[in-house]
N, C-alpha and C. Protein backbone atom coordinates (compact mmCIF):
# COMPACT_ATOMS: atom_id res chain seq x y z
N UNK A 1 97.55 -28.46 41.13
CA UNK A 1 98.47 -27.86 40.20
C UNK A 1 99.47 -28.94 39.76
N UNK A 2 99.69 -29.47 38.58
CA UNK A 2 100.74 -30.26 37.60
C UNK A 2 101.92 -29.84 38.49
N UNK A 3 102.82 -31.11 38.41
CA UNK A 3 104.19 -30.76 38.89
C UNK A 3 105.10 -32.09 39.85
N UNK A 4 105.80 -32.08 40.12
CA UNK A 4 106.67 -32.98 41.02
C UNK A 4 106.66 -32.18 42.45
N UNK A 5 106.42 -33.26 43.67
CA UNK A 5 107.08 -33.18 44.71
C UNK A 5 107.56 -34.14 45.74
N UNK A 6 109.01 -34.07 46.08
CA UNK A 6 109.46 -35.01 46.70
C UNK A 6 109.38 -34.61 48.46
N UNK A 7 108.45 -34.90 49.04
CA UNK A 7 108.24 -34.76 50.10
C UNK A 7 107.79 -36.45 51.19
N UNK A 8 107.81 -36.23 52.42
CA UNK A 8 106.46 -37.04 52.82
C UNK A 8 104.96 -36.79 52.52
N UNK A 9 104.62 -38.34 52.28
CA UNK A 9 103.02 -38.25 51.58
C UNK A 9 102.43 -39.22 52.78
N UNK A 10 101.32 -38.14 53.42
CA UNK A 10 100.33 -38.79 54.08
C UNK A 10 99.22 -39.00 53.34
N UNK A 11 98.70 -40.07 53.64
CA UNK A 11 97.17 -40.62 53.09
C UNK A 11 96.52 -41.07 54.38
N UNK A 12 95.54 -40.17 53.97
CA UNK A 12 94.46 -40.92 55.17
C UNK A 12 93.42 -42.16 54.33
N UNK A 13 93.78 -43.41 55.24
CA UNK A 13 93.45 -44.75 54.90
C UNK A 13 91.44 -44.49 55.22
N UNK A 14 90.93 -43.87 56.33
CA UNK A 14 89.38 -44.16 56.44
C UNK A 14 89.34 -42.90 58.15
N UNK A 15 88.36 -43.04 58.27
CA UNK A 15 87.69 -42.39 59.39
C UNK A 15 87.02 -43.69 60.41
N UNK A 16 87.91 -43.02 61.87
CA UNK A 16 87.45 -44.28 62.95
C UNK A 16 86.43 -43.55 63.61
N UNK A 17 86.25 -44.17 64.86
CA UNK A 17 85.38 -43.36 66.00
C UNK A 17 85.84 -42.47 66.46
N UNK A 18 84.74 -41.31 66.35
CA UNK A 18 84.99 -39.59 67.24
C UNK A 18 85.76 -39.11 65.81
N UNK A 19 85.72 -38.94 64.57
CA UNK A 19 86.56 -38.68 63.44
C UNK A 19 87.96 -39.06 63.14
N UNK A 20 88.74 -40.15 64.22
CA UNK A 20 90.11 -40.02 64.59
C UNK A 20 90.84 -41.00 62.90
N UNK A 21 91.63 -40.33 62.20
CA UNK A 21 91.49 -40.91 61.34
C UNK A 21 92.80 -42.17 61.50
N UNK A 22 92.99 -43.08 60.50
CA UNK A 22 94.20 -43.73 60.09
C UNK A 22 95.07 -43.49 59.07
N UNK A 23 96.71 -43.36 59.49
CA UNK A 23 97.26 -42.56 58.77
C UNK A 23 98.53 -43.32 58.28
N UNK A 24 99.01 -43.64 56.73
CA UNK A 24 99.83 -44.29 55.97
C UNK A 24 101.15 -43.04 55.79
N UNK A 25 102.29 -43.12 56.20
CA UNK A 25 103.40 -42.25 55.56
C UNK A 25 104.08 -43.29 54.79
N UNK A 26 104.92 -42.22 53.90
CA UNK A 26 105.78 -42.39 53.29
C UNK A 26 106.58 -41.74 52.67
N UNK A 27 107.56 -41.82 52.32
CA UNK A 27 108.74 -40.96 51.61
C UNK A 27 108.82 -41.67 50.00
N UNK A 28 108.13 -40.15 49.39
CA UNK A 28 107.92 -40.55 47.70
C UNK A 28 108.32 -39.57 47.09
N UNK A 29 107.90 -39.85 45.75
CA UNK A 29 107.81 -38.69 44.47
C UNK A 29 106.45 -38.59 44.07
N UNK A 30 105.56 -37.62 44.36
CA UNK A 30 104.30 -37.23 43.87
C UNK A 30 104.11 -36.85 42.44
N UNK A 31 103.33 -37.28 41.55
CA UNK A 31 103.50 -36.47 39.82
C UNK A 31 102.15 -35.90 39.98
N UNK A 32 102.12 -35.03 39.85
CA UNK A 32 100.34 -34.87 39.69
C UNK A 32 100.54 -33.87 38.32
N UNK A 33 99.79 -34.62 37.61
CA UNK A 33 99.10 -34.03 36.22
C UNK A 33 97.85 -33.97 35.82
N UNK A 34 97.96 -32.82 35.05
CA UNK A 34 96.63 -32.16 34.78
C UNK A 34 95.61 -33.08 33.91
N UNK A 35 94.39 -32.96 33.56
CA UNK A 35 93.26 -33.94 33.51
C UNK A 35 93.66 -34.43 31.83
N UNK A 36 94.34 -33.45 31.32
CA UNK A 36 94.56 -33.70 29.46
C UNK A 36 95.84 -34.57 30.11
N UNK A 37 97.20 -34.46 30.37
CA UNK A 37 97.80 -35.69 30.71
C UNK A 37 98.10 -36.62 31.15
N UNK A 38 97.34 -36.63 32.23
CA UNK A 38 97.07 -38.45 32.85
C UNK A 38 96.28 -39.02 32.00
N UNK A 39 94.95 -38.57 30.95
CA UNK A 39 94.47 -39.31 29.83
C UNK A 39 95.61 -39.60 28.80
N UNK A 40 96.47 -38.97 28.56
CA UNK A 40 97.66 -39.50 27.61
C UNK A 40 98.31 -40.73 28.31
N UNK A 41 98.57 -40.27 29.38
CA UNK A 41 99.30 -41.17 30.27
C UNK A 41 99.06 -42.88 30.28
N UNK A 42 97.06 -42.28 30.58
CA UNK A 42 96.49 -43.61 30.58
C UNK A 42 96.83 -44.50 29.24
N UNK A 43 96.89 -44.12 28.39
CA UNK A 43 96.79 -44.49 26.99
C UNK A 43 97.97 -45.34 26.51
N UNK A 44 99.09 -45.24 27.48
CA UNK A 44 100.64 -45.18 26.73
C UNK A 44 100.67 -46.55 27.22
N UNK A 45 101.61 -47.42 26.38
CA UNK A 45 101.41 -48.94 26.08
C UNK A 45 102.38 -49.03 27.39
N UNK A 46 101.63 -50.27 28.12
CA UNK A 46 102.85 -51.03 29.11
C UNK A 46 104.18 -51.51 28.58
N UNK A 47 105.34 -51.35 29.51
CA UNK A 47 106.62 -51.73 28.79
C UNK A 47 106.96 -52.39 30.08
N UNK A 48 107.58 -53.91 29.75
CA UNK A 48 107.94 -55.16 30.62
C UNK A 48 109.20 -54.43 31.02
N UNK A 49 109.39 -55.33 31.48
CA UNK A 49 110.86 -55.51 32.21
C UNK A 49 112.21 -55.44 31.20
N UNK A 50 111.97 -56.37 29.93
CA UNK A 50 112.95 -56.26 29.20
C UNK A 50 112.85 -54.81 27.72
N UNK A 51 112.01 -53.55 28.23
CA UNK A 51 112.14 -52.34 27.90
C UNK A 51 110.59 -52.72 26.42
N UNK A 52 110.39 -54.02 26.42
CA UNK A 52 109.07 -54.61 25.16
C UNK A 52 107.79 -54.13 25.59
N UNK A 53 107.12 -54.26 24.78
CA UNK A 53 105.54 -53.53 24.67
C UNK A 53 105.29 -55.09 25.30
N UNK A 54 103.79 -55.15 26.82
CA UNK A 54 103.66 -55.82 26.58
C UNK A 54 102.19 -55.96 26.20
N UNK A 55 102.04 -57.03 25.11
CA UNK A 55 100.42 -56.64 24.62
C UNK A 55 99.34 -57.36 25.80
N UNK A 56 99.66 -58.22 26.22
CA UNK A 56 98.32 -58.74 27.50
C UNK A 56 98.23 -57.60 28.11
N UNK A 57 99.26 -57.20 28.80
CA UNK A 57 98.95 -56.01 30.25
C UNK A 57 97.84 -55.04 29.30
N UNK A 58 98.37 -54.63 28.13
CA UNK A 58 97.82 -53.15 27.29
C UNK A 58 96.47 -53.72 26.99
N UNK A 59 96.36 -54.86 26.60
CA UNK A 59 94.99 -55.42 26.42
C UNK A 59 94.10 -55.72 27.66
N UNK A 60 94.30 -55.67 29.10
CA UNK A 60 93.85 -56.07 29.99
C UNK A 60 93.74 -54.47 30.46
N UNK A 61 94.64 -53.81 29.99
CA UNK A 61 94.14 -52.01 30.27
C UNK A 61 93.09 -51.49 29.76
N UNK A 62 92.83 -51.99 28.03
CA UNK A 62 91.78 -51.26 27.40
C UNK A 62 91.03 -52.35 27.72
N UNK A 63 90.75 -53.39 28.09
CA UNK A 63 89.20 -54.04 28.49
C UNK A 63 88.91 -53.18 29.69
N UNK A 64 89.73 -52.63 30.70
CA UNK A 64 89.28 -51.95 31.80
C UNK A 64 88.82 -50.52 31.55
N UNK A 65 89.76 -49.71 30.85
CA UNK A 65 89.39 -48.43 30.05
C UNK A 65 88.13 -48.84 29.44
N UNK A 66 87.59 -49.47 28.50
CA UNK A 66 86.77 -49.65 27.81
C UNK A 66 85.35 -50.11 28.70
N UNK A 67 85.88 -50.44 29.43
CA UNK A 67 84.93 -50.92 30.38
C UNK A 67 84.03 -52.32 29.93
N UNK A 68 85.42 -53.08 29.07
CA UNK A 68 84.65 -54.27 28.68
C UNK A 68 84.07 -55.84 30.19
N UNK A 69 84.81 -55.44 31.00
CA UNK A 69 85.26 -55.99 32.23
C UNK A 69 83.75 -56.19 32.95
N UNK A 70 82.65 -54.68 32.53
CA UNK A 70 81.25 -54.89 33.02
C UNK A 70 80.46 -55.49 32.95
N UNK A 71 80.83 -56.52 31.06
CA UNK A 71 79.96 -57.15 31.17
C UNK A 71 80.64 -58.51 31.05
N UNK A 72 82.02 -58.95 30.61
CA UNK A 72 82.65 -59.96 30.34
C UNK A 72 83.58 -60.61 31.49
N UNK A 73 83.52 -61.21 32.14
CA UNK A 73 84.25 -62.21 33.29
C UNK A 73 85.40 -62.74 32.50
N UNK A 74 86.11 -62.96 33.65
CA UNK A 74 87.95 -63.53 33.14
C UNK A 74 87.94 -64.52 34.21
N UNK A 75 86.96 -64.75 35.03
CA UNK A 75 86.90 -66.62 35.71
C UNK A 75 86.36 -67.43 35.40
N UNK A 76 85.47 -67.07 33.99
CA UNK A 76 84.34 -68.38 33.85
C UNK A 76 83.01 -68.21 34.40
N UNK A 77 82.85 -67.39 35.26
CA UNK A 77 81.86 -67.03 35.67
C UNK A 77 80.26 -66.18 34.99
N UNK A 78 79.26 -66.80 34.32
CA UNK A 78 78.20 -66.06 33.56
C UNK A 78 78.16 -64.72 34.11
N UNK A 79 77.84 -63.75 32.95
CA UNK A 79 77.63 -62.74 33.07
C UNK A 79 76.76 -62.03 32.01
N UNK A 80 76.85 -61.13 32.10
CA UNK A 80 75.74 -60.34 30.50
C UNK A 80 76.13 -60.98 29.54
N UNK A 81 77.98 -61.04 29.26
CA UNK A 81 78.68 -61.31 28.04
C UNK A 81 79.20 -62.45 28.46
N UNK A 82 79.42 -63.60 27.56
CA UNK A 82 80.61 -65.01 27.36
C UNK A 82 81.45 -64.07 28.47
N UNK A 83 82.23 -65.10 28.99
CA UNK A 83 83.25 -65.26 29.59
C UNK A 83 84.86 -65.35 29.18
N UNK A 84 85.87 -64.48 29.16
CA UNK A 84 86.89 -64.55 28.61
C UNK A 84 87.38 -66.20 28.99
N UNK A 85 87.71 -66.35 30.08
CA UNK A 85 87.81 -67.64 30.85
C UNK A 85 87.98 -68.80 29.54
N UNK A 86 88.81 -69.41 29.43
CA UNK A 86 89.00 -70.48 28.31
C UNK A 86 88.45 -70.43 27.15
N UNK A 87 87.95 -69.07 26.87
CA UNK A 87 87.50 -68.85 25.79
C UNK A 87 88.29 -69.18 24.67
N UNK A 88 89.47 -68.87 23.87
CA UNK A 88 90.56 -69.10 22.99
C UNK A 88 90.94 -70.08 22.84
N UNK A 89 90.45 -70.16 21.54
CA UNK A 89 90.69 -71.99 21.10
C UNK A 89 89.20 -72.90 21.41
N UNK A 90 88.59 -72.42 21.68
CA UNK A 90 87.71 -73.32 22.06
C UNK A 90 86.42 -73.12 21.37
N UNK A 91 85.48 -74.30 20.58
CA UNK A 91 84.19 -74.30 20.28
C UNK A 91 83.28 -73.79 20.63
N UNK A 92 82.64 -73.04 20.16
CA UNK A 92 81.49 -71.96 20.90
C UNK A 92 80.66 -72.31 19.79
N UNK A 93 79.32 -72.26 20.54
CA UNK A 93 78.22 -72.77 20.01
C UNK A 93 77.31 -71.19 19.93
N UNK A 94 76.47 -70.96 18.76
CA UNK A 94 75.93 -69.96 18.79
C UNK A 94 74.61 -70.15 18.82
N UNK A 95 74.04 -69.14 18.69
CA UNK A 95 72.68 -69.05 19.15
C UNK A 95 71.49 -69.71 18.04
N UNK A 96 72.28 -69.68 16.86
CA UNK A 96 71.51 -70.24 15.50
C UNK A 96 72.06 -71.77 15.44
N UNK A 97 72.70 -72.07 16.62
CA UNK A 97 73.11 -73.62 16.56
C UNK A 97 74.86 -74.23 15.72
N UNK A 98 75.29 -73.07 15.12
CA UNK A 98 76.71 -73.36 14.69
C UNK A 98 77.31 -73.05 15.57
N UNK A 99 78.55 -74.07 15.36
CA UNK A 99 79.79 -73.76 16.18
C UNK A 99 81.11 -73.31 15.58
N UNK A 100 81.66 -72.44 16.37
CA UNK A 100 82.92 -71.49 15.62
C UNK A 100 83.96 -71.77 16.86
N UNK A 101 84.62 -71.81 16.32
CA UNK A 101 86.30 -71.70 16.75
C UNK A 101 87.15 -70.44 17.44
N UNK A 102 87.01 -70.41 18.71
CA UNK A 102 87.20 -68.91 18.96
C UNK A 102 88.83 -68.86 18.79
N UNK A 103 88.98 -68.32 17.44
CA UNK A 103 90.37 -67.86 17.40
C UNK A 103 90.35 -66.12 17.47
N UNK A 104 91.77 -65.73 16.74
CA UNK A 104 92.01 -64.29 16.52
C UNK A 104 90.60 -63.49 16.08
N UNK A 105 90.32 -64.27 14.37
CA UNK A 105 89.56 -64.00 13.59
C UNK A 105 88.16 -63.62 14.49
N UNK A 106 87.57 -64.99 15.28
CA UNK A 106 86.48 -64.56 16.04
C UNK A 106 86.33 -63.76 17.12
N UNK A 107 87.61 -63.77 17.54
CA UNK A 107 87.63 -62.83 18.71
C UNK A 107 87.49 -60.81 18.03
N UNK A 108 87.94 -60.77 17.23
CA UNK A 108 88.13 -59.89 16.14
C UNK A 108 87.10 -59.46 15.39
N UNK A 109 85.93 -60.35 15.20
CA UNK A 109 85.21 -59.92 14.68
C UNK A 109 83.74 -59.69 15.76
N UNK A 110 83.55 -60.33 16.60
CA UNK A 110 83.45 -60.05 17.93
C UNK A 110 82.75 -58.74 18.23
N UNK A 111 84.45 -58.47 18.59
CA UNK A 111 84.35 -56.77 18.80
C UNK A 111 83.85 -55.69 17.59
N UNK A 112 83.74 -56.12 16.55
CA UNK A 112 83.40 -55.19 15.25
C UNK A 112 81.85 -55.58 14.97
N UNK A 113 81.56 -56.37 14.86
CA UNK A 113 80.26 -57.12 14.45
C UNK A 113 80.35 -58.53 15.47
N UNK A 114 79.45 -57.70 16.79
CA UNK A 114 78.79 -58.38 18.00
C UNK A 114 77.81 -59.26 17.27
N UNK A 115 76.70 -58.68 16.41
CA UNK A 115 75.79 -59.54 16.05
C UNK A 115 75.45 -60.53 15.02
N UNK A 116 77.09 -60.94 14.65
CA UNK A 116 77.09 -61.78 13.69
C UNK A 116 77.29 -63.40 13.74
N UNK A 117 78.04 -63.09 15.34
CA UNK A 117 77.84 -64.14 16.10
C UNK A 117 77.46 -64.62 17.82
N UNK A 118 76.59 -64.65 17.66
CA UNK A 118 76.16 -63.98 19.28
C UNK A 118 75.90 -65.72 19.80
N UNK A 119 76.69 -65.56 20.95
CA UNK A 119 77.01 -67.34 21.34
C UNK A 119 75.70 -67.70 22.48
N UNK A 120 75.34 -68.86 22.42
CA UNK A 120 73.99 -69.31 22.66
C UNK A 120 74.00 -69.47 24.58
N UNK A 121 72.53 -69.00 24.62
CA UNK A 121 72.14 -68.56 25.91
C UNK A 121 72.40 -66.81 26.15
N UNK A 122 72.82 -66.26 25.11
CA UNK A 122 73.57 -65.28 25.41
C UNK A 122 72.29 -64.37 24.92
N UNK A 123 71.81 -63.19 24.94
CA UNK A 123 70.95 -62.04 23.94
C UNK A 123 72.54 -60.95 23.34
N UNK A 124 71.42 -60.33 22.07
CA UNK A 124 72.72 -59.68 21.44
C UNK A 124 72.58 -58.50 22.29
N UNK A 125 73.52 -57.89 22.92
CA UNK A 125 73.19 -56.42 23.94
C UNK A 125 74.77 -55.64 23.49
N UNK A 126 75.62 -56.21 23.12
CA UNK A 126 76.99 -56.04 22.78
C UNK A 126 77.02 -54.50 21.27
N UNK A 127 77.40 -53.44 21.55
CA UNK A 127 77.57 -52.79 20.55
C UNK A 127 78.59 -52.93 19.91
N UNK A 128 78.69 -52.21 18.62
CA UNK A 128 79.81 -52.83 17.73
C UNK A 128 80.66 -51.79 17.99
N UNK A 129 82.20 -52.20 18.21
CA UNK A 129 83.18 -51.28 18.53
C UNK A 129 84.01 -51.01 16.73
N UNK A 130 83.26 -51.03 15.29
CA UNK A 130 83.68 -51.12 14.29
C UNK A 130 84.05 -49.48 14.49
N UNK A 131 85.35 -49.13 13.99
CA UNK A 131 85.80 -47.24 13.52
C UNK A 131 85.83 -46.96 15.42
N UNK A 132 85.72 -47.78 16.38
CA UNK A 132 85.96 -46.32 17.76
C UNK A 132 87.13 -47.50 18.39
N UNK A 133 87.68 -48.98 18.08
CA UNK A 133 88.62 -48.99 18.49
C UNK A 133 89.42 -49.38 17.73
N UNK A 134 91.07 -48.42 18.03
CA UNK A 134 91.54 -48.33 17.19
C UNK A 134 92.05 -50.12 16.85
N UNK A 135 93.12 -50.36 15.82
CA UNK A 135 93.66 -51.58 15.81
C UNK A 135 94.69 -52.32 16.75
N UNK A 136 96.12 -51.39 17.34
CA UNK A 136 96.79 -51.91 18.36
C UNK A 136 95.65 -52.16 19.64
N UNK A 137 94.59 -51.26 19.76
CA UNK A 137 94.20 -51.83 21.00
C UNK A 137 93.09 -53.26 20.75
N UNK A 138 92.56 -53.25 19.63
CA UNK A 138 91.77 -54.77 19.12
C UNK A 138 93.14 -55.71 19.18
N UNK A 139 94.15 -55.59 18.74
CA UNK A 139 95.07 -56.38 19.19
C UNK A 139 95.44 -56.70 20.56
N UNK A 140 95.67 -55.68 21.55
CA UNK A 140 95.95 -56.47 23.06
C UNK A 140 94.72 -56.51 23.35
N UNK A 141 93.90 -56.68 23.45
CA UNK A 141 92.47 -57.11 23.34
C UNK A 141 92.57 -58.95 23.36
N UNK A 142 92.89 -58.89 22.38
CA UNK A 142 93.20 -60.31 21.81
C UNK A 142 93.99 -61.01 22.21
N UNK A 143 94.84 -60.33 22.49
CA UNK A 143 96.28 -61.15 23.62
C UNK A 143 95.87 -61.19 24.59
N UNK A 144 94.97 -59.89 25.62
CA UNK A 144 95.23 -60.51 26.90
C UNK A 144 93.76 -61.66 26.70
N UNK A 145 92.60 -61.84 26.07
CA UNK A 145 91.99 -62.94 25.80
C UNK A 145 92.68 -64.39 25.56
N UNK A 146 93.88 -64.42 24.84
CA UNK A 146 94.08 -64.92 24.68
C UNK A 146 94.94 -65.49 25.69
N UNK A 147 95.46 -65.02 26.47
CA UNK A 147 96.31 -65.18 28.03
C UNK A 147 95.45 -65.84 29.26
N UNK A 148 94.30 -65.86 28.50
CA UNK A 148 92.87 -66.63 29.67
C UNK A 148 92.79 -67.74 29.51
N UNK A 149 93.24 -67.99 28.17
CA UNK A 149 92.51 -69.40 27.42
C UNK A 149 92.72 -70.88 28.56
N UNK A 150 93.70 -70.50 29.47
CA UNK A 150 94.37 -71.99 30.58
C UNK A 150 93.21 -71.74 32.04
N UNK A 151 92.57 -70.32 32.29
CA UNK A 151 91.90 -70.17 32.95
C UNK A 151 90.12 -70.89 33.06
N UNK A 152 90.36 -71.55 34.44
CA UNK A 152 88.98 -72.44 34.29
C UNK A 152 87.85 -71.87 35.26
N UNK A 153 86.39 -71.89 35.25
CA UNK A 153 86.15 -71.18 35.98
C UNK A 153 86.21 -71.57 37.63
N UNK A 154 85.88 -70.16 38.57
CA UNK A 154 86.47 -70.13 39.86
C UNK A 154 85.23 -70.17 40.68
N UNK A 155 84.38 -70.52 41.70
CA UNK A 155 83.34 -70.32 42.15
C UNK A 155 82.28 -71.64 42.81
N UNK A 156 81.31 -71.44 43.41
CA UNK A 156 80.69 -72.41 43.63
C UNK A 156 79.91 -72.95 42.65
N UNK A 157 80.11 -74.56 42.51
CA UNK A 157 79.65 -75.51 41.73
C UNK A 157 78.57 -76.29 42.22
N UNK A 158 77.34 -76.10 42.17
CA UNK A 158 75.73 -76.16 42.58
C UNK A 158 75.70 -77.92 42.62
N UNK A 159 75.59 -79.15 42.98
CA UNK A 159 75.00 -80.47 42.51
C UNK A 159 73.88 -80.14 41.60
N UNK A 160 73.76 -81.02 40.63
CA UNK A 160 72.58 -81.18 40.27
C UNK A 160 71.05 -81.26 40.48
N UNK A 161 69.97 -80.54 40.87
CA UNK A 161 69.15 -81.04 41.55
C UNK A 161 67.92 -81.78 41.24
N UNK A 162 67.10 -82.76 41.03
CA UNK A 162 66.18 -83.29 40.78
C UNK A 162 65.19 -83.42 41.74
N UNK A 163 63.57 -82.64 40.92
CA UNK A 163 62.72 -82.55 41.34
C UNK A 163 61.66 -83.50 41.68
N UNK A 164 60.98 -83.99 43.05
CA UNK A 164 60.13 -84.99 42.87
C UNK A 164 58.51 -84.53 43.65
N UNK A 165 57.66 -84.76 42.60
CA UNK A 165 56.52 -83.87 42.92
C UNK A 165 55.95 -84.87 43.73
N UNK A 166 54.88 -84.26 44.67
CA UNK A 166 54.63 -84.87 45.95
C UNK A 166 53.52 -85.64 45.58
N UNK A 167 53.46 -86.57 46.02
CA UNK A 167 52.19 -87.36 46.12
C UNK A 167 50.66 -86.90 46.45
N UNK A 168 49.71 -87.48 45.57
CA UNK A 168 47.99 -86.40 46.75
C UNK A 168 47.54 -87.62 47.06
N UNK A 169 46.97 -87.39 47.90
CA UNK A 169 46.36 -87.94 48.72
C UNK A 169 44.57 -87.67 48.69
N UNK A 170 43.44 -88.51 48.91
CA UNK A 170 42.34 -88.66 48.49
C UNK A 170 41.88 -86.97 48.71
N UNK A 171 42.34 -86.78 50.17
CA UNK A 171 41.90 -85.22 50.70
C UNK A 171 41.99 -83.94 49.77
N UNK A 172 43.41 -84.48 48.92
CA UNK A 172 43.93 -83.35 48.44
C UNK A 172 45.48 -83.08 48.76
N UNK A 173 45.44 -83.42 49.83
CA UNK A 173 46.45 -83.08 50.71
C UNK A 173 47.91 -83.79 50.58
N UNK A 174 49.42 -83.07 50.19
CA UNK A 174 50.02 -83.74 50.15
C UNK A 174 50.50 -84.87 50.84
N UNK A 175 50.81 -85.56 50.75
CA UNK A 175 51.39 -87.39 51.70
C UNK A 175 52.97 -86.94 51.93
N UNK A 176 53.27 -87.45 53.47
CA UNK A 176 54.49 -87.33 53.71
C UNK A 176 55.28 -88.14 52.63
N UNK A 177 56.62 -87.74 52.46
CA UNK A 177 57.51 -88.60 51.27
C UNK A 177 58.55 -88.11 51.32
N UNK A 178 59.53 -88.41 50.57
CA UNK A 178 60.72 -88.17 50.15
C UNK A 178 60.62 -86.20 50.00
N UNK A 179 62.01 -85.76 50.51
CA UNK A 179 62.07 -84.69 50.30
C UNK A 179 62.02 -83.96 48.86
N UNK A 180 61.73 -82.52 48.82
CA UNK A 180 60.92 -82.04 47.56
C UNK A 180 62.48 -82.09 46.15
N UNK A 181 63.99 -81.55 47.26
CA UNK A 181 64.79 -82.04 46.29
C UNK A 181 65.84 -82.84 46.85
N UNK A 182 66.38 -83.54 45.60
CA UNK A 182 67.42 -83.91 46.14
C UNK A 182 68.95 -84.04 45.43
N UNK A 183 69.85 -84.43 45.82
CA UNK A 183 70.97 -84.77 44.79
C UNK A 183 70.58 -85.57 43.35
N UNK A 184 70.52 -85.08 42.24
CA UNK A 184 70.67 -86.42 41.12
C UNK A 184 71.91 -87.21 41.34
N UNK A 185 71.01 -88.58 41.20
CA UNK A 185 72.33 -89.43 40.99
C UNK A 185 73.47 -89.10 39.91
C-alpha cells in the first residue's frame, strides 16, 4: 500500500544454515509507491548538488532504463555494440571502410539510424530508436557518452601470439621443436 513510514526497517541480507537469516536495521523513512509512480519517479531528471539538471547522471539512467548497457560497454571492453569507452571525439572506422568522427552529430544519429553507420567488425543488430526516444533523453545520452570519452579500456591484455606449425617427419609424425605458441616478438 503507497504511503510513508517512519519506523525501524529490517532487511533480511540472505539465508544461512538451518534457515537462520542475516539481519541489517535501521532507522529510516520508507516511501513506497504504487507501480504508476515509481515509473514517474523513475523518469524525473537527476538534480546535483547545486539544485541543476544533471545531464550525464540522466543519460547514464536512460542507457540503463533503456537497457542500452546490454549491449554497449563503458570500459572498452567488446561487446555486441562499440564501446562507449573513448568513444567521443574519436575516429571510427566503419564497416564500408570510412571513417567518421564520433561527435554529437554521430552519436545522434547512431541512435536514430543504427544502420547508416555501423562501425567495422561490428554486424548491424542495433534498432533504430527514431520517434520512441524522446529528445532530452538523446541528449543525456550524449553527455553521459560523452563523460567516457577519458575512459580507456579495463581488463586483461592477451600478448600477441604467433603460430609455428610443426615440422613432419619422413613417418609422418610430428618432430620434437619449438613450442606450438609463443610470444611475438
Amino acid at each position: 500500500m503507497p504511503g510513508l513510514a517512519d519506523d525501524t526497517i529490517a532487511l533480511a541480507l540472505g539465508s544461512g544454515r538451518r534457515g537462520a537469516e542475516s539481519i541489517a536495521r535501521g532507522v529510516g523513512t520508507l516511501k513506497v509507491l504504487s507501480p504508476v509512480d515509481y515509473a514517474s519517479w523513475l523518469n524525473q531528471p537527476v538534480i546535483d548538488a547545486s539544485g541543476l539538471t544533471d545531464l550525464r547522471a540522466d543519460g547514464e539512467n536512460a542507457a540503463r532504463r533503456r537497457e542500452c548497457l546490454a549491449c554497449h560497454t563503458v570500459d572498452g571492453q567488446r561487446h555486441i555494440g562499440p564501446s562507449w569507452a573513448g568513444l567521443y571525439g574519436s575516429w571510427v572506422t566503419m564497416n564500408d571502410g570510412r571513417r567518421v568522427l564520433a561527435d554529437e552529430e554521430y552519436l545522434t544519429r547512431s541512435m536514430m539510424e543504427p544502420n547508416a553507420d555501423v562501425v567495422e567488425g561490428y554486424r548491424s543488430v542495433m534498432p533504430s530508436y527514431f520517434g520512441f526516444l524522446p529528445q532530452p533523453e538523446v541528449a543525456a545520452m550524449v553527455e553521459y557518452i560523452k563523460s567516457l570519452r577519458d575512459v580507456t579500456a579495463h581488463g586483461v591484455q592477451l600478448p600477441a601470439l604467433a603460430i609455428t606449425p610443426l615440422a613432419q617427419s619422413d613417418a609422418g609424425a610430428p618432430e620434437a621443436g619449438p613450442p606450438l605458441l609463443q610470444e611475438a616478438p
